[in-house]
Protein backbone atom coordinates (compact mmCIF):
# COMPACT_ATOMS: atom_id res chain seq x y z
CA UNK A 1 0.00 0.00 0.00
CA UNK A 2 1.76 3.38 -1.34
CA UNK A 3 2.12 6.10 1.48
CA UNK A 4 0.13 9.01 1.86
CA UNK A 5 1.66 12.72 1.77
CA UNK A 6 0.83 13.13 5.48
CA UNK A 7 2.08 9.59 6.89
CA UNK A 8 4.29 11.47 9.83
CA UNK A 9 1.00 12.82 10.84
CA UNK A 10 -1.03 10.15 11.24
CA UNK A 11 -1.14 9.79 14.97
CA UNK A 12 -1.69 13.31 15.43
CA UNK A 13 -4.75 13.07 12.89
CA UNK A 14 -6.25 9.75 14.77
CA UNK A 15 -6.08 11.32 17.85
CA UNK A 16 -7.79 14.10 16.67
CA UNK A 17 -10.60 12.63 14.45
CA UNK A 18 -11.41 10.31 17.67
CA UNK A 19 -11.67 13.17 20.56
CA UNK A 20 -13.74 15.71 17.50
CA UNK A 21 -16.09 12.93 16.07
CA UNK A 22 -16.74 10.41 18.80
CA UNK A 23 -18.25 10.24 22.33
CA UNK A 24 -20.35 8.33 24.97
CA UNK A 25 -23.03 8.67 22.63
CA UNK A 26 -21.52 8.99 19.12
CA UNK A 27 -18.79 6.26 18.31
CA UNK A 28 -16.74 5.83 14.57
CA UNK A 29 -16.56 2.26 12.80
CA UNK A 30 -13.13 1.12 11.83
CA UNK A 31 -14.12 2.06 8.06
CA UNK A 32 -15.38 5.83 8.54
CA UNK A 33 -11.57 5.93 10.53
CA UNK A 34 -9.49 4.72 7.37
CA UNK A 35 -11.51 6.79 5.41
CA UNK A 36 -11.26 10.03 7.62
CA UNK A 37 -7.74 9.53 7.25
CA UNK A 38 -7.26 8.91 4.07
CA UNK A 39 -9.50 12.45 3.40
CA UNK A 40 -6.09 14.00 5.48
CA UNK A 41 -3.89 12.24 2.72
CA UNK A 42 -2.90 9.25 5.12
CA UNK A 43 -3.38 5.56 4.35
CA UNK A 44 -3.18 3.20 6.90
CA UNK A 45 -4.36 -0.28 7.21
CA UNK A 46 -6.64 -2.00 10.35
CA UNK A 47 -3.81 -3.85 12.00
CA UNK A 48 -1.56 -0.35 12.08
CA UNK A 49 -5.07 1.23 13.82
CA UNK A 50 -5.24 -1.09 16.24
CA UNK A 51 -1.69 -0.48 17.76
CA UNK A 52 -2.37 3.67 17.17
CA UNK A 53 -5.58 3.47 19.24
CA UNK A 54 -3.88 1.66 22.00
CA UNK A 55 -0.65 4.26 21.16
CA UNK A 56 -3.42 6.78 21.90
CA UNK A 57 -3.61 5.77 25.75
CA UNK A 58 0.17 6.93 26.31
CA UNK A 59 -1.54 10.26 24.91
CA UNK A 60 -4.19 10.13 27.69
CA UNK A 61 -6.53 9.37 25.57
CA UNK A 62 -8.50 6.56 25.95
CA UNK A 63 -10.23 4.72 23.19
CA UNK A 64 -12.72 2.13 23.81
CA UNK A 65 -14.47 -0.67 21.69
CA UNK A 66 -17.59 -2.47 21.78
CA UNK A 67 -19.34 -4.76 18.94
CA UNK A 68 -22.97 -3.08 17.55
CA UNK A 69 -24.48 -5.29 15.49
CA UNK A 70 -22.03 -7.17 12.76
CA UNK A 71 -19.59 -4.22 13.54
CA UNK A 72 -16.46 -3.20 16.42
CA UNK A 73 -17.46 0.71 17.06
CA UNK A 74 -14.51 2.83 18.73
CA UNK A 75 -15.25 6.06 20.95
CA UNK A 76 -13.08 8.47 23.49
CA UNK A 77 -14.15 7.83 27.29
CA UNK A 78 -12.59 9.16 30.41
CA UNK A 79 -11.99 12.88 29.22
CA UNK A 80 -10.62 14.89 31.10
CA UNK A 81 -13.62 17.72 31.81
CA UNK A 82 -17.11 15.94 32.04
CA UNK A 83 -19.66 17.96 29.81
CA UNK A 84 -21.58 19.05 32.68
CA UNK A 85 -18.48 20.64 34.39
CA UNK A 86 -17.84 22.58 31.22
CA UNK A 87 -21.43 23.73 31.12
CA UNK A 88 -20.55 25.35 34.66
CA UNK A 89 -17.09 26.68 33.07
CA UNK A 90 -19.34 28.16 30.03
CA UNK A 91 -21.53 29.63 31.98
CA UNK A 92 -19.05 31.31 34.79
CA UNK A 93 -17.51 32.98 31.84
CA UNK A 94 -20.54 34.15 30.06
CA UNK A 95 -21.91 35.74 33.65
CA UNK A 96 -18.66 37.09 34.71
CA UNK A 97 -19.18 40.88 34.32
CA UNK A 98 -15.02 41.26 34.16
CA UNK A 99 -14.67 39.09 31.28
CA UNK A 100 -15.22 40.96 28.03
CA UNK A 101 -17.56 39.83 25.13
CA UNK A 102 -14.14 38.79 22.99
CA UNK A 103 -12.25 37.04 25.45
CA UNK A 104 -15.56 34.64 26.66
CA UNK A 105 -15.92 33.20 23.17
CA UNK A 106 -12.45 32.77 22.77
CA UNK A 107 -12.24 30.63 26.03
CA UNK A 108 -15.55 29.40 25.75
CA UNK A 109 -14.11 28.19 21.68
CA UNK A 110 -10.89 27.12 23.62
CA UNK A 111 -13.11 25.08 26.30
CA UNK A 112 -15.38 23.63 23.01
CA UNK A 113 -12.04 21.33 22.39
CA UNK A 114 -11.80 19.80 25.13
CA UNK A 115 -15.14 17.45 23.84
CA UNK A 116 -16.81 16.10 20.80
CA UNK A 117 -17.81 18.02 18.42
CA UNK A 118 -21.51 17.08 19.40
CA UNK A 119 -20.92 18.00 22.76
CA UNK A 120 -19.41 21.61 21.37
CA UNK A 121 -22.60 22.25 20.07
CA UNK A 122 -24.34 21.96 23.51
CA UNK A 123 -21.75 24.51 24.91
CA UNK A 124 -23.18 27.23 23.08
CA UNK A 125 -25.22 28.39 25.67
CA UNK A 126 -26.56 31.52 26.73
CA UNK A 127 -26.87 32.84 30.15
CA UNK A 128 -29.21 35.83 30.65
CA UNK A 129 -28.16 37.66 33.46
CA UNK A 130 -30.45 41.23 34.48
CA UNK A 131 -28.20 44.24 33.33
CA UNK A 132 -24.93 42.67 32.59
CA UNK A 133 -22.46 45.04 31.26
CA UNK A 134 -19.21 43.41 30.42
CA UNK A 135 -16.21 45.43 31.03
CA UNK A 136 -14.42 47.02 27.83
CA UNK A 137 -11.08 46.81 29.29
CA UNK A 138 -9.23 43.91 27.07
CA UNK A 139 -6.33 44.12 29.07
CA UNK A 140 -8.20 42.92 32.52
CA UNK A 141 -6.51 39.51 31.66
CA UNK A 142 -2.32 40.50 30.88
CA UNK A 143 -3.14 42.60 34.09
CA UNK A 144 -4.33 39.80 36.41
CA UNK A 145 -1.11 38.00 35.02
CA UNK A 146 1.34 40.57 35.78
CA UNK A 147 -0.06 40.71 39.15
CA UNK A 148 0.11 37.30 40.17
CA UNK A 149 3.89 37.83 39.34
CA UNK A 150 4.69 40.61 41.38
CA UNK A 151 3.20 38.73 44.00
CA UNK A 152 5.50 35.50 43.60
CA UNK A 153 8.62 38.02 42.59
CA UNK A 154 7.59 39.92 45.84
CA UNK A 155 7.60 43.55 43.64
CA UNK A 156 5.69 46.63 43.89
CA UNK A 157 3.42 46.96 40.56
CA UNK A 158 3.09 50.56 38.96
CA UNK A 159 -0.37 51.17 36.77
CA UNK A 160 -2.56 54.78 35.75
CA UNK A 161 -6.00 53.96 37.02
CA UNK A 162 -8.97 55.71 35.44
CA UNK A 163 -12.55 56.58 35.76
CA UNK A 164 -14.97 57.69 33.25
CA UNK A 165 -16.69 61.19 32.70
CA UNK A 166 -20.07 62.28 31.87
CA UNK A 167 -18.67 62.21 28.08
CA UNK A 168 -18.22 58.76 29.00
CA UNK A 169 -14.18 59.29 28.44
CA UNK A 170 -11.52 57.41 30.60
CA UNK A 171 -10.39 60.27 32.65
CA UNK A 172 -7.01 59.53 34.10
CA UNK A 173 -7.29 59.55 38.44
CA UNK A 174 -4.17 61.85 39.69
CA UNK A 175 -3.47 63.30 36.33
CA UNK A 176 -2.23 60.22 35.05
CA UNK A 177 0.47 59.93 37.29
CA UNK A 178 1.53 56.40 38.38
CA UNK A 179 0.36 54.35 41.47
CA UNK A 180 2.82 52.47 43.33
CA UNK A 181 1.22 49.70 45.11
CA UNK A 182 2.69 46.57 46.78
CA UNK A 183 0.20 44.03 45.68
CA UNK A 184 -1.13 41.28 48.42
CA UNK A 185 -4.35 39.97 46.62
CA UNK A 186 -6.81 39.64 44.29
CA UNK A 187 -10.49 39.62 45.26
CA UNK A 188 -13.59 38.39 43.41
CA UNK A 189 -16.16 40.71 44.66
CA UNK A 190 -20.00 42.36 43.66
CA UNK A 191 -19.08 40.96 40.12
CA UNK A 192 -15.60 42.69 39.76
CA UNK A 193 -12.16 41.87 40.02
CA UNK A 194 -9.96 43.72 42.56
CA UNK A 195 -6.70 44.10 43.94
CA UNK A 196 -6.12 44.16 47.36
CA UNK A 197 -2.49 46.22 48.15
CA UNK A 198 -0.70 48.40 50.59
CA UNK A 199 -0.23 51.76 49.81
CA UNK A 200 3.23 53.17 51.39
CA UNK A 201 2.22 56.69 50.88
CA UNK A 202 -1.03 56.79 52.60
CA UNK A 203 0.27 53.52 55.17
CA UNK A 204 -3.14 51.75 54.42
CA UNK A 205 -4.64 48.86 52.83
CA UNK A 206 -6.30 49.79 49.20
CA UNK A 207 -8.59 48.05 47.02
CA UNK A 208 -8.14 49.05 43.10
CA UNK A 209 -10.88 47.94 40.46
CA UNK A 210 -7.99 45.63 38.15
CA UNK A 211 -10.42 46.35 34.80
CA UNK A 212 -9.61 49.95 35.85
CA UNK A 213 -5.51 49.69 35.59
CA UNK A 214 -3.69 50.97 32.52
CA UNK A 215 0.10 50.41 31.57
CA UNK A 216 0.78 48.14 34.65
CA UNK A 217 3.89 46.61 35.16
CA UNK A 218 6.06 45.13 37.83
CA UNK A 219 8.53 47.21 39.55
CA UNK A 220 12.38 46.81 41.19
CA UNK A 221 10.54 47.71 44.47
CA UNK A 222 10.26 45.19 47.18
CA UNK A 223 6.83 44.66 48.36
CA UNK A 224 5.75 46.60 51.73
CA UNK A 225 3.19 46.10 54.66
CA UNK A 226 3.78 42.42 55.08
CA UNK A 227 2.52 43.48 58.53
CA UNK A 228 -0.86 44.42 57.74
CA UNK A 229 -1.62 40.98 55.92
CA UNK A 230 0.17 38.47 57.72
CA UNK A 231 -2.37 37.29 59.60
CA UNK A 232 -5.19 38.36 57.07
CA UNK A 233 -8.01 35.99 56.05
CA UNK A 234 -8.46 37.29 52.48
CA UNK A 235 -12.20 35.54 52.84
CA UNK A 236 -12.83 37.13 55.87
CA UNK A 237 -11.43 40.54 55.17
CA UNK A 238 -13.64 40.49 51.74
CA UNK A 239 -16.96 39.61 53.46
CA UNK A 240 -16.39 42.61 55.94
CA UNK A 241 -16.48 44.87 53.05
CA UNK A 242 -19.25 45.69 51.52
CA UNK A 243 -18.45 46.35 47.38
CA UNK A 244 -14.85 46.49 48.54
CA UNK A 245 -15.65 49.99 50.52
CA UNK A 246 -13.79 50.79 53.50
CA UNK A 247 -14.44 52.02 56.50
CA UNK A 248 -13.84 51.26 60.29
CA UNK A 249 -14.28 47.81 60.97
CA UNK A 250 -17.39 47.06 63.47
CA UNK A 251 -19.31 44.62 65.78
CA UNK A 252 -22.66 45.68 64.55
CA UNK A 253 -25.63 44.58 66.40
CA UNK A 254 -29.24 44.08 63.98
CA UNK A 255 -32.22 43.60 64.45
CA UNK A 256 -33.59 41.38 61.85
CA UNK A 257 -37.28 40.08 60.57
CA UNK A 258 -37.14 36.06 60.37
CA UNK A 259 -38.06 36.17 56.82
CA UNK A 260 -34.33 38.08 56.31
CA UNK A 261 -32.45 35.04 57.67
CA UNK A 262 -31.55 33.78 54.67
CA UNK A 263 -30.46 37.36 53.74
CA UNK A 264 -27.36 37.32 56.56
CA UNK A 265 -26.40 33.56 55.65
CA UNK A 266 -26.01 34.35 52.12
CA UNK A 267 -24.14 37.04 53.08
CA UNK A 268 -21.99 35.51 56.12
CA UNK A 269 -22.55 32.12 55.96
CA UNK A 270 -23.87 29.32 58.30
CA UNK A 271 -21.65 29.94 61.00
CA UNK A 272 -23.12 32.89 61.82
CA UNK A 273 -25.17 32.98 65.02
CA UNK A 274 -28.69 34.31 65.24
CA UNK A 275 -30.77 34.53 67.92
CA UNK A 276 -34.40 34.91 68.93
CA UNK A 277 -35.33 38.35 69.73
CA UNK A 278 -39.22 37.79 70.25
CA UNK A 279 -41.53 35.94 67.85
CA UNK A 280 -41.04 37.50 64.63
CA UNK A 281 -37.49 38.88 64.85
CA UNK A 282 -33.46 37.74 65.65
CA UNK A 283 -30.65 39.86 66.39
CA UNK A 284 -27.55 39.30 64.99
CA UNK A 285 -23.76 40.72 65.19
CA UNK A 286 -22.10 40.61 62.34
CA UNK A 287 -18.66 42.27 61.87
CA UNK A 288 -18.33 44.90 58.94
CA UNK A 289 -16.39 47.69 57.76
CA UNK A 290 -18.85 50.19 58.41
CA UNK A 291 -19.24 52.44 54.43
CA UNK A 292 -22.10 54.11 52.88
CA UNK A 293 -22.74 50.35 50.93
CA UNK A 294 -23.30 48.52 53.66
CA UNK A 295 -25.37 50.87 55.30
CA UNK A 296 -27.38 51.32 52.02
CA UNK A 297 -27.66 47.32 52.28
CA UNK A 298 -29.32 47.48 55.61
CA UNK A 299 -31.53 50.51 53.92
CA UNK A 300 -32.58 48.38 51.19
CA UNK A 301 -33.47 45.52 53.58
CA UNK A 302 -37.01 47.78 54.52
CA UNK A 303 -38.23 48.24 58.02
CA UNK A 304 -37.50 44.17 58.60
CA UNK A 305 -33.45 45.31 58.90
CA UNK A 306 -32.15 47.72 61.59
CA UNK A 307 -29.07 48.55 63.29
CA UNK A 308 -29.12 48.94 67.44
CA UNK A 309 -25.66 49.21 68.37
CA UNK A 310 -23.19 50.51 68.34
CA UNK A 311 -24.42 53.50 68.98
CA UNK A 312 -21.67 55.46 66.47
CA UNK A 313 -22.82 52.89 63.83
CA UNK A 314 -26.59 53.76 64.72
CA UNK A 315 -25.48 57.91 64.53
CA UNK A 316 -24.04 57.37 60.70
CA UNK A 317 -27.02 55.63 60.06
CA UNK A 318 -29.12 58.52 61.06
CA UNK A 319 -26.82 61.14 59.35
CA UNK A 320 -27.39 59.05 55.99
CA UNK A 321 -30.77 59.29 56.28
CA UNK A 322 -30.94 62.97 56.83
CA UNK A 323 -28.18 63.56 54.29
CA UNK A 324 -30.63 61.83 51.88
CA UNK A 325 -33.69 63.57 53.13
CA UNK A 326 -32.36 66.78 52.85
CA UNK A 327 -31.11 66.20 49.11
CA UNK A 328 -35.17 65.52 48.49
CA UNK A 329 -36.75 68.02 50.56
CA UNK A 330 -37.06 70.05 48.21
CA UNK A 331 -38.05 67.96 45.02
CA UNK A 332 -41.61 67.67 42.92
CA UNK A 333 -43.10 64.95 44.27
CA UNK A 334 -44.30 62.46 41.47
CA UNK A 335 -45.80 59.22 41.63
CA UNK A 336 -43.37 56.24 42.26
CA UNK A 337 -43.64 52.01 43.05
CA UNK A 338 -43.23 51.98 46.32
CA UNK A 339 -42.56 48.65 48.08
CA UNK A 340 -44.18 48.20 51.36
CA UNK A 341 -41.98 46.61 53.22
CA UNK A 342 -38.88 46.88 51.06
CA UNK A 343 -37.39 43.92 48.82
CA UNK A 344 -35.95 41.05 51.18
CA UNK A 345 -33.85 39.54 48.42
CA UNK A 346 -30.95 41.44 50.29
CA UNK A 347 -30.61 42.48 46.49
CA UNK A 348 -31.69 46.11 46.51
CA UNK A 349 -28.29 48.96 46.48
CA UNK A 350 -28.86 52.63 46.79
CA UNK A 351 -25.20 53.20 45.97
């Protein structure tokens, strides 16, 4: 049997028309294999197959057989990502606000390889999530990368870091001039991506929007204020702050409707103690950093959410309210939706 032109291939082309064209519910018949390969310009005969699909295993792929009728039919088991992971993958990508438009279908396309080409097909999915705005900021992804190395290189990073206008132009914070930050973490939080650092100048922790960071790279600078995060729970210190505000961290005591509870464990978990203020309400303590968003959290909440103590946390909660009452005293009324009792999907944000 004369050679074909792309004999030197042929593993490489096996390997590939099994894990594209076969499945646990789509499998190839010795014949449709010889002739897939020929159609690549590679001749082969059944005895050679048998060895390459074995060959395949040192590969990690694993090819198994089964006789269907008069017939021996061949498919990929074992991958490595089950379809239903992958679905999960898909669909954390296509949700993540951080993640632009381009970059999900290229890693969702990159993802589609790792199954069938039936099973591709059942990737394409769409996830519908209220309002999502993916960032424009292509670079979100080199940044993340660069950061992740100053963190292992134990360097400062330098970046601009921008906000937009009313023209809805990136307008440069600090007139452009560089931020030198000595990067400790990165935090997943209210759908963005942040960095969690230590500012030398202003000896405090900062929290920088990464989709926000121009021109970053690493610096010659050792890293500073080990201090402040050597014994820092990233996980805990995230949960304390609401949308990655600061503020002073406190015990706050509230007095919550039952039908909230759910509210506070979503928010800080099971462990979180609750207990029986009469028969309708609990009071709970739940340590915060104390900003505008979380008391605009508690706000949204309704009258089933309200903070007793301390009684500093209680005063900004008053002068929040009055700030906002002021800024309406003197507006047209007009006819709104108003919501009884307030939405207890602990979803609402007057941010």
């Amino acid at each position: 049997m004369p050679k074909g032109t792309n004999q030197k291939f042929k593993l490489y082309y096996l390997a590939k028309i099994m894990v594209e064209k076969t499945d646990d519910e789509h499998y190839i018949t010795m014949p449709q294999i010889l002739e897939a390969l020929a159609g690549r310009g590679i001749t082969a005969d059944r005895k050679s197959i048998y060895k390459d699909l074995k060959d395949l295993e040192e590969l990690g792929i694993e090819v198994e057989g089964e006789t269907v009728g008069n017939r021996y039919h061949y498919h990929v088991v074992g991958r490595r990502f089950e379809l239903p992971e992958l679905k999960l993958l898909v669909d954390a990508i296509q949700s993540s606000k951080f993640i632009t438009v381009k970059k999900s279908n290229e890693l969702i396309r990159k993802l589609e390889t790792l199954v069938s080409q039936y099973e591709a097909a059942k990737l394409q999915r769409q996830v519908f999530v209220s309002g999502r705005i993916k960032t424009m900021n292509e670079s979100i992804y080199y940044n993340v990368d660069e950061i992740h190395n100053a963190i292992a290189q134990n360097r400062k990073i330098c970046f601009q870091y921008y906000q937009w206008n009313v023209k809805k132009e990136m307008k440069m914070r600090h007139d452009g001039a560089y931020y030198h930050i000595s990067p400790w973490g990165l935090s997943w939080d209210n759908e963005n991506y942040y960095l969690v650092g230590y500012d030398s100048a202003a000896d405090m922790i900062k929290h920088y929007r990464v989709d926000k960071m121009l021109h970053i790279y690493m610096s010659d600078e050792k890293r500073e204020g080990k201090e402040y995060f050597k014994q820092l729970d990233m996980a805990v210190y995230t949960k304390k702050s609401f949308g990655m505000f600061g503020g002073e961290e406190e015990h706050v005591k509230l007095f919550m409707h039952n039908d909230l509870a759910g509210v506070i464990i979503d928010r800080f978990g099971k462990d979180i103690v609750m207990m029986p203020a009469d028969e309708d309400h609990f009071i709970v303590y739940v340590d915060v950093r104390v900003s505008r968003r979380f008391l605009c959290w508690v706000f949204a909440l309704g009258d089933g959410a309200k903070i007793i103590g301390p009684k500093r946390v209680v005063k900004q909660a008053r002068t929040c309210i009055e700030k906002l009452m002021a800024q309406y005293q003197d507006a047209e009324p007009q006819e709104v939706n108003v919501y009884g009792r307030g939405d207890r999907t602990g979803q609402g944000d007057c941010s």
